[in-house]
Protein backbone atom coordinates (compact mmCIF):
# COMPACT_ATOMS: atom_id res chain seq x y z
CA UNK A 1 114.10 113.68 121.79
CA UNK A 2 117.11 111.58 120.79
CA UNK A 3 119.08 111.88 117.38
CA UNK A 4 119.16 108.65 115.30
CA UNK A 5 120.04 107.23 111.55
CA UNK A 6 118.76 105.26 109.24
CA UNK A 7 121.16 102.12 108.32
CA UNK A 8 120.25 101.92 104.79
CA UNK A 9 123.22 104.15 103.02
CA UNK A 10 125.62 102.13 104.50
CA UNK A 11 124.80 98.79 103.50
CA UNK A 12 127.96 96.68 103.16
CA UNK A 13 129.21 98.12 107.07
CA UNK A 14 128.02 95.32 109.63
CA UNK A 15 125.70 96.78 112.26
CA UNK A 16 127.99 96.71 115.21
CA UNK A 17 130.77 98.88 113.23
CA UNK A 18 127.61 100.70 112.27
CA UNK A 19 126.92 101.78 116.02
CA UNK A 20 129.70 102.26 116.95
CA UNK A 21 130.17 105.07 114.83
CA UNK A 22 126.60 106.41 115.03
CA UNK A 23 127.70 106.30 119.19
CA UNK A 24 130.89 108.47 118.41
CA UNK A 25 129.53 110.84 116.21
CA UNK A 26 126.30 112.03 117.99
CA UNK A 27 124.20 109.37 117.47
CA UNK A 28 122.11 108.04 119.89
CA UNK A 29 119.33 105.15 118.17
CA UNK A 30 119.45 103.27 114.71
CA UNK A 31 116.32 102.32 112.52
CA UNK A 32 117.83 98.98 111.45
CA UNK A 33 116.83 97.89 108.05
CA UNK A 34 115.86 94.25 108.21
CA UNK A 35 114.76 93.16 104.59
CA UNK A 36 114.94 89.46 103.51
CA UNK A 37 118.70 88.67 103.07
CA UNK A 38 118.23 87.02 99.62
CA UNK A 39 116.04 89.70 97.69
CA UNK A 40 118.66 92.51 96.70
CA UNK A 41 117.75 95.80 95.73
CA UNK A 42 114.77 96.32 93.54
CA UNK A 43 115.59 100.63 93.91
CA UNK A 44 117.62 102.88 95.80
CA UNK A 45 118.15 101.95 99.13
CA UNK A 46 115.98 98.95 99.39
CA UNK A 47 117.21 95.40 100.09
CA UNK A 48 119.65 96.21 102.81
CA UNK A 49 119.71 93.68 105.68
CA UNK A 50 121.74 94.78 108.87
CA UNK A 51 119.34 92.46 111.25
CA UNK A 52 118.26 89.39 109.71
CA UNK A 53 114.87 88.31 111.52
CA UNK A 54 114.52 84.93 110.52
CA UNK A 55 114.47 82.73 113.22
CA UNK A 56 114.64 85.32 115.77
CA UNK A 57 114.69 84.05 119.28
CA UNK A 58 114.45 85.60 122.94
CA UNK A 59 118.65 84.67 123.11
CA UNK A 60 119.23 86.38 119.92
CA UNK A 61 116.95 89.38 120.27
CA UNK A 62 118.40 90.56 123.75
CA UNK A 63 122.12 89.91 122.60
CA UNK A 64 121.73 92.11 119.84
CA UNK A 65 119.84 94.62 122.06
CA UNK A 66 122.75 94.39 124.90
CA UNK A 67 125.53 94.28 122.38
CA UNK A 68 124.04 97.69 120.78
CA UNK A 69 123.56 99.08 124.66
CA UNK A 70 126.79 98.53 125.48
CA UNK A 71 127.80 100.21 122.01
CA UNK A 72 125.48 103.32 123.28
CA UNK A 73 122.72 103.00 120.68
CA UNK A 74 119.04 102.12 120.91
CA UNK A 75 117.12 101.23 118.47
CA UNK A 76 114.47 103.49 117.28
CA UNK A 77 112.70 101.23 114.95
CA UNK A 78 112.91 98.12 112.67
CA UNK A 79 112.88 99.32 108.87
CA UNK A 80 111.02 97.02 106.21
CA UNK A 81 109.62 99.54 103.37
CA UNK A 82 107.74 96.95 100.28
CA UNK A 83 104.82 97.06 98.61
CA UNK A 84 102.49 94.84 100.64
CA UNK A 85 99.76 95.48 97.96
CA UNK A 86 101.55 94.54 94.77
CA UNK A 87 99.57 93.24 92.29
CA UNK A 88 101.44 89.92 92.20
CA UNK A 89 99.65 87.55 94.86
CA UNK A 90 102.54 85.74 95.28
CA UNK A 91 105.26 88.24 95.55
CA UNK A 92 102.61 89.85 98.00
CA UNK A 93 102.22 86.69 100.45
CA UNK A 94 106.26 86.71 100.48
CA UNK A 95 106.16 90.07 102.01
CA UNK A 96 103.01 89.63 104.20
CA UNK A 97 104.80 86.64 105.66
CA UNK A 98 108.52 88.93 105.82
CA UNK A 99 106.73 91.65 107.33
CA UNK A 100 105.02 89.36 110.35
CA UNK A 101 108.92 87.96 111.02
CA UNK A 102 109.97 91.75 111.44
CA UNK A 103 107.34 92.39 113.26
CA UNK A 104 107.90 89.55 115.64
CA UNK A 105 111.47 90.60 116.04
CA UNK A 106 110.56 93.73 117.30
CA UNK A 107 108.33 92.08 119.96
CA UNK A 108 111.14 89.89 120.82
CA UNK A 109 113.99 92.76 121.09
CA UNK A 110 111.39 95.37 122.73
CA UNK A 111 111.68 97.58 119.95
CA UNK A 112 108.34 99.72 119.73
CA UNK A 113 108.00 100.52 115.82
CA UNK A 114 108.60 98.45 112.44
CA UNK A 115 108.77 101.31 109.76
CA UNK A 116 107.06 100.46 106.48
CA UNK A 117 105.06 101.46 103.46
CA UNK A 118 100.74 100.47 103.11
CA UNK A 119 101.67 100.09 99.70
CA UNK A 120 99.63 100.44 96.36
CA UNK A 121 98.97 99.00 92.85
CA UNK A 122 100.16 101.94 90.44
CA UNK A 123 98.20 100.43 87.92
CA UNK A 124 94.66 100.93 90.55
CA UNK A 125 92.78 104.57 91.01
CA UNK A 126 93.28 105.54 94.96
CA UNK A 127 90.13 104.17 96.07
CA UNK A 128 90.30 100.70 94.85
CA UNK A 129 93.53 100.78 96.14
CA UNK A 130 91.83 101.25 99.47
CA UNK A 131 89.91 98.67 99.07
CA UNK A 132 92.15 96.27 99.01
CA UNK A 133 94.27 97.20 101.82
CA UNK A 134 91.39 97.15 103.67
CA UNK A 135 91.51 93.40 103.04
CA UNK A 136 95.28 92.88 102.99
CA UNK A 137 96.07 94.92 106.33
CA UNK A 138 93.79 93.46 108.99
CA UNK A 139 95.80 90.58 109.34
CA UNK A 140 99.61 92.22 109.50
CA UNK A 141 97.35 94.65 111.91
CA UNK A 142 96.73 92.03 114.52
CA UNK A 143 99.85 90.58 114.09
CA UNK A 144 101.65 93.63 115.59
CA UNK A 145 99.07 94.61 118.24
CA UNK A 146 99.15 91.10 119.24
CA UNK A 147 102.92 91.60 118.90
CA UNK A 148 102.68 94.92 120.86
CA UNK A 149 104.56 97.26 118.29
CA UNK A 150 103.19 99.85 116.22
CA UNK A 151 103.45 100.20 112.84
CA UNK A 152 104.50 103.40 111.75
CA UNK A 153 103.62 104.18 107.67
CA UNK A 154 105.83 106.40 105.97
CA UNK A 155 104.46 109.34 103.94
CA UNK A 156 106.75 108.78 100.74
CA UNK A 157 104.31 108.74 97.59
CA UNK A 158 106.28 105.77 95.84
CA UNK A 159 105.92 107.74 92.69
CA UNK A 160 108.71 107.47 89.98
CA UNK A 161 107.13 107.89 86.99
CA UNK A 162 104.02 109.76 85.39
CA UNK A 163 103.07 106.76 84.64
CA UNK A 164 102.09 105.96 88.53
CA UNK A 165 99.70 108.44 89.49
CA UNK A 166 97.44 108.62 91.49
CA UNK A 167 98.67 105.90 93.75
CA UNK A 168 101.96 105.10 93.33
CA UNK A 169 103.46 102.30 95.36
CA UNK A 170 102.08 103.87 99.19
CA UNK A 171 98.55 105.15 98.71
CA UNK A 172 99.03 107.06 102.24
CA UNK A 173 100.63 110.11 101.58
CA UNK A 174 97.66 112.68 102.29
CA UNK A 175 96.48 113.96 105.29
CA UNK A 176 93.13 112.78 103.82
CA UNK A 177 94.10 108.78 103.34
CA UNK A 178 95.93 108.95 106.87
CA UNK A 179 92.11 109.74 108.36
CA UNK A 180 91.03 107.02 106.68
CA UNK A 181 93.85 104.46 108.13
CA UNK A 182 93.41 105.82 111.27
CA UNK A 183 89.66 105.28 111.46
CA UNK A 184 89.73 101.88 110.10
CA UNK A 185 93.24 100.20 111.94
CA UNK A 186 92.95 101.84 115.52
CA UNK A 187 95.84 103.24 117.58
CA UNK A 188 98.03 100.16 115.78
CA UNK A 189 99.25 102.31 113.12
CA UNK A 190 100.39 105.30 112.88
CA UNK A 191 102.72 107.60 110.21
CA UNK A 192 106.92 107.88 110.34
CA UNK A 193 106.54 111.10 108.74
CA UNK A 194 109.17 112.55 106.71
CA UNK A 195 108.48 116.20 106.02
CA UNK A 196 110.79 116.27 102.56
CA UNK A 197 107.56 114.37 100.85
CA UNK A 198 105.35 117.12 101.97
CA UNK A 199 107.19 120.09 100.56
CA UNK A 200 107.03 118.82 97.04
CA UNK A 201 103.28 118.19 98.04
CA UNK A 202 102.40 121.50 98.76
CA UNK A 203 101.35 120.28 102.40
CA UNK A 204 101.53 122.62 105.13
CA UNK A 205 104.08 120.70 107.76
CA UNK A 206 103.47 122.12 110.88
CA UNK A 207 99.34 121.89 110.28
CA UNK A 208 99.67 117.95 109.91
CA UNK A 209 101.74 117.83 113.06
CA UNK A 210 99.05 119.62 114.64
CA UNK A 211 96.34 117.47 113.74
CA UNK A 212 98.27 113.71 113.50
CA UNK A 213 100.94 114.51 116.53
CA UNK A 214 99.63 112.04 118.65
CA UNK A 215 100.01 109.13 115.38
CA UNK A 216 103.53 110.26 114.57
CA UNK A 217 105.59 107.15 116.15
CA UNK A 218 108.63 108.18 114.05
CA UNK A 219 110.16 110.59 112.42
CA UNK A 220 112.31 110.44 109.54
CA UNK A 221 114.66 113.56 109.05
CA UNK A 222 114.98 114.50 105.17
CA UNK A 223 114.75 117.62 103.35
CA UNK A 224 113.58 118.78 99.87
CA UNK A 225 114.98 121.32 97.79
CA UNK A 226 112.74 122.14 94.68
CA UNK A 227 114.86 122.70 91.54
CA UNK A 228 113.26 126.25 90.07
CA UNK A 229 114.10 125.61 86.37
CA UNK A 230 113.10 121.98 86.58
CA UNK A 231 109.70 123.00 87.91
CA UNK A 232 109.36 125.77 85.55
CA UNK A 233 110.33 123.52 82.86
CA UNK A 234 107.98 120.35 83.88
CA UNK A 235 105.06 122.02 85.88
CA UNK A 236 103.16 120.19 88.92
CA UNK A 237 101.67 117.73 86.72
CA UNK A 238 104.93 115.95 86.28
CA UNK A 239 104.43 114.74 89.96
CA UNK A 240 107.61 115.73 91.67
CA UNK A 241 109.80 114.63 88.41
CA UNK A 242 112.99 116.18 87.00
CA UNK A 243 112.61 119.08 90.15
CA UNK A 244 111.95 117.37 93.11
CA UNK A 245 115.66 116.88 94.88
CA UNK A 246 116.60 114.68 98.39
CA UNK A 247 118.85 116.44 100.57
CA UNK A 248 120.20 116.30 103.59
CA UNK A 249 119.09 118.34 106.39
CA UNK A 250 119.71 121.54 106.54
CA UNK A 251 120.57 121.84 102.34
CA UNK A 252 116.42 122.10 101.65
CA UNK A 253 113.24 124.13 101.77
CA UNK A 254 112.01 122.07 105.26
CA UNK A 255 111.72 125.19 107.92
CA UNK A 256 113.56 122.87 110.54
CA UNK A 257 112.59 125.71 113.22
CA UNK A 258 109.19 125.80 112.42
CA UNK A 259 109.12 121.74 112.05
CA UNK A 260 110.30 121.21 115.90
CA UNK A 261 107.80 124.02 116.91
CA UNK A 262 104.86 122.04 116.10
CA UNK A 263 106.97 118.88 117.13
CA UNK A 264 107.01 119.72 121.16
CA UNK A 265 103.48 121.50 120.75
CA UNK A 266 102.43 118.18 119.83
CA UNK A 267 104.69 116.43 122.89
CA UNK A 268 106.72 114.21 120.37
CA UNK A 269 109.69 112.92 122.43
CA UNK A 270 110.58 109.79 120.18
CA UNK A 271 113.43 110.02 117.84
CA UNK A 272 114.44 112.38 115.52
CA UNK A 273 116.03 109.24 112.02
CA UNK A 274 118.27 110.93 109.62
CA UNK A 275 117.04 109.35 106.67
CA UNK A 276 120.16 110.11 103.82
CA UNK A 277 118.67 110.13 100.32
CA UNK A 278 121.28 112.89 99.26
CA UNK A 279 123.21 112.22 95.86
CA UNK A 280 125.68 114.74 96.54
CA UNK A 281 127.00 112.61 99.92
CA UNK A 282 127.07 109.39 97.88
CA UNK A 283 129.77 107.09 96.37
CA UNK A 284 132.13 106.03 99.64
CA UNK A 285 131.75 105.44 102.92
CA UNK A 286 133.56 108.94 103.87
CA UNK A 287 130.96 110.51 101.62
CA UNK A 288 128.04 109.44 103.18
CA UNK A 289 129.43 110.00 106.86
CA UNK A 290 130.00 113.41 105.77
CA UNK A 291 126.34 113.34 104.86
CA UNK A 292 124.73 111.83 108.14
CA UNK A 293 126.96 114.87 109.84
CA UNK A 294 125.97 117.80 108.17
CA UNK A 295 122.37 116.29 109.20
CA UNK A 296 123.73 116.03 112.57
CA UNK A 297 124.55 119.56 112.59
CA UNK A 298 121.59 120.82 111.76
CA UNK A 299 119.31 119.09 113.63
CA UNK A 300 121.44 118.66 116.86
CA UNK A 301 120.71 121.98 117.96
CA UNK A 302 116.76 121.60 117.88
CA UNK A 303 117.08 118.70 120.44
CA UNK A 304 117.23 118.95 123.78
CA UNK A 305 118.96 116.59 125.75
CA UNK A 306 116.32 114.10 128.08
């Protein structure tokens, strides 16, 4: 396994300053976020271009790839996390068509995964949701097979308000819909599982990297702490809100020990993404460093070098 970041808290640092940090501090991949360069952030963390794919060629995808090399960093993945099934046709043909450039760019700079979301209509029940990305995803499907990447769906529910059950904004984030994917989009897709959104879940961690280890093309280190008096104050039913708190690594309820367990039972050797979501390591540069290496810390130990 190799130790790797995601790009996305530090969006105003170019990528090569970017690596060469990540190189001196531990770090041996980046998932390099890659959304349009002219949408902005619609939420946390979203809208942060460090690779802009347009009009990616052969030249431009292997300097970028040597120019990282040379830096010491790989990349682990190309990060691009819509909604592919938003209810606006329009708004979801701009991100079918954004989604095919990234994946295309991965082809290009022989970079196995683009990260992403399957998306959801909050407004649709769970199964009609299904439905339609049934029709929607067959086509972005081929596109990266015939690409040769994988496309690795993160676990994250999407859901900010109560308003957005069942579905959220990502339908697949149950062991249940991830059978379903599976079964209908072949070895082509597969999870980037992030074990944070399955504490808050109630899903047992090491179980679903015993029975989806062999679909688990990334991994995306966050932890969970569960505020006590929030929950107590809120209950289950308010899905996660006022008690469910990002962390880094390390400062949640994820059982790290029992998480790589299950990790080399399953023969996962890919990388290991911090993913920093953590309000307490927010606000400067330094802050967020400081962040990405308490991660480091914490998970550093679990890996062992290839």
């Amino acid at each position: 396994m190799k130790l790797g970041l995601l790009t996305a808290p530090l969006p105003e640092t170019p990528l090569t300053e970017l690596a060469d940090w990540a190189a001196g501090n531990g770090f041996a991949a980046l998932e390099v976020c890659c959304w349009p360069r002219a949408e902005g952030a619609a939420r946390r963390y979203a809208g942060v271009c460090h690779l802009d794919v347009d009009g990616m060629s052969p030249d431009r995808a292997a300097e970028v790839v040597g120019d990282l090399a040379n830096r010491g960093v790989e990349i682990s993945g190309l990060g691009y996390y819509p909604n592919p099934l938003h209810p606006d046709a329009e708004h979801r043909r701009t991100v079918h068509d954004h989604l095919r450039k990234v994946m295309t760019a991965a082809s290009l700079m022989e970079v196995p995964v683009v990260n992403t979301f399957i998306g959801a209509d909050a407004a649709k029940t769970q199964a009609d949701n299904w439905e339609d990305a049934k029709k929607q995803w067959p086509d972005l499907v081929r596109h990266a097979a015939d690409s040769g990447v994988k496309i690795a769906i993160e676990n994250c529910p999407m859901i900010f308000s109560a308003d957005e059950w069942p579905s959220g904004h990502n339908l697949a984030y149950s062991p249940a819909m991830w059978r379903e994917m599976f079964a209908e989009f072949g070895e082509t897709v597969g999870l980037n599982l992030d074990p944070s959104h399955l504490v808050w879940q109630m899903i047992d961690i090491p179980s679903v990297i015993d029975e989806f280890g062999d679909r688990i093309y990334h991994i995306h280190a966050k932890d969970l702490e569960i505020d006590a008096e929030g929950l107590y104050d809120h209950g289950i039913l308010s899905l996660g809100m006022g008690w469910q708190v990002p962390r880094i690594p390390g400062l949640g309820q994820v059982d790290w020990a029992a998480f790589f367990s299950a990790l080399y039972r399953a023969g996962y050797d890919g990388v290991i993404c911090v993913e920093h979501e953590d309000r307490g390591f927010e606000g400067t540069d330094d802050l967020v460093k400081r962040g990405f290496l308490l991660a480091r810390n914490t998970l550093a130990p679990y890996i062992a070098p290839t």
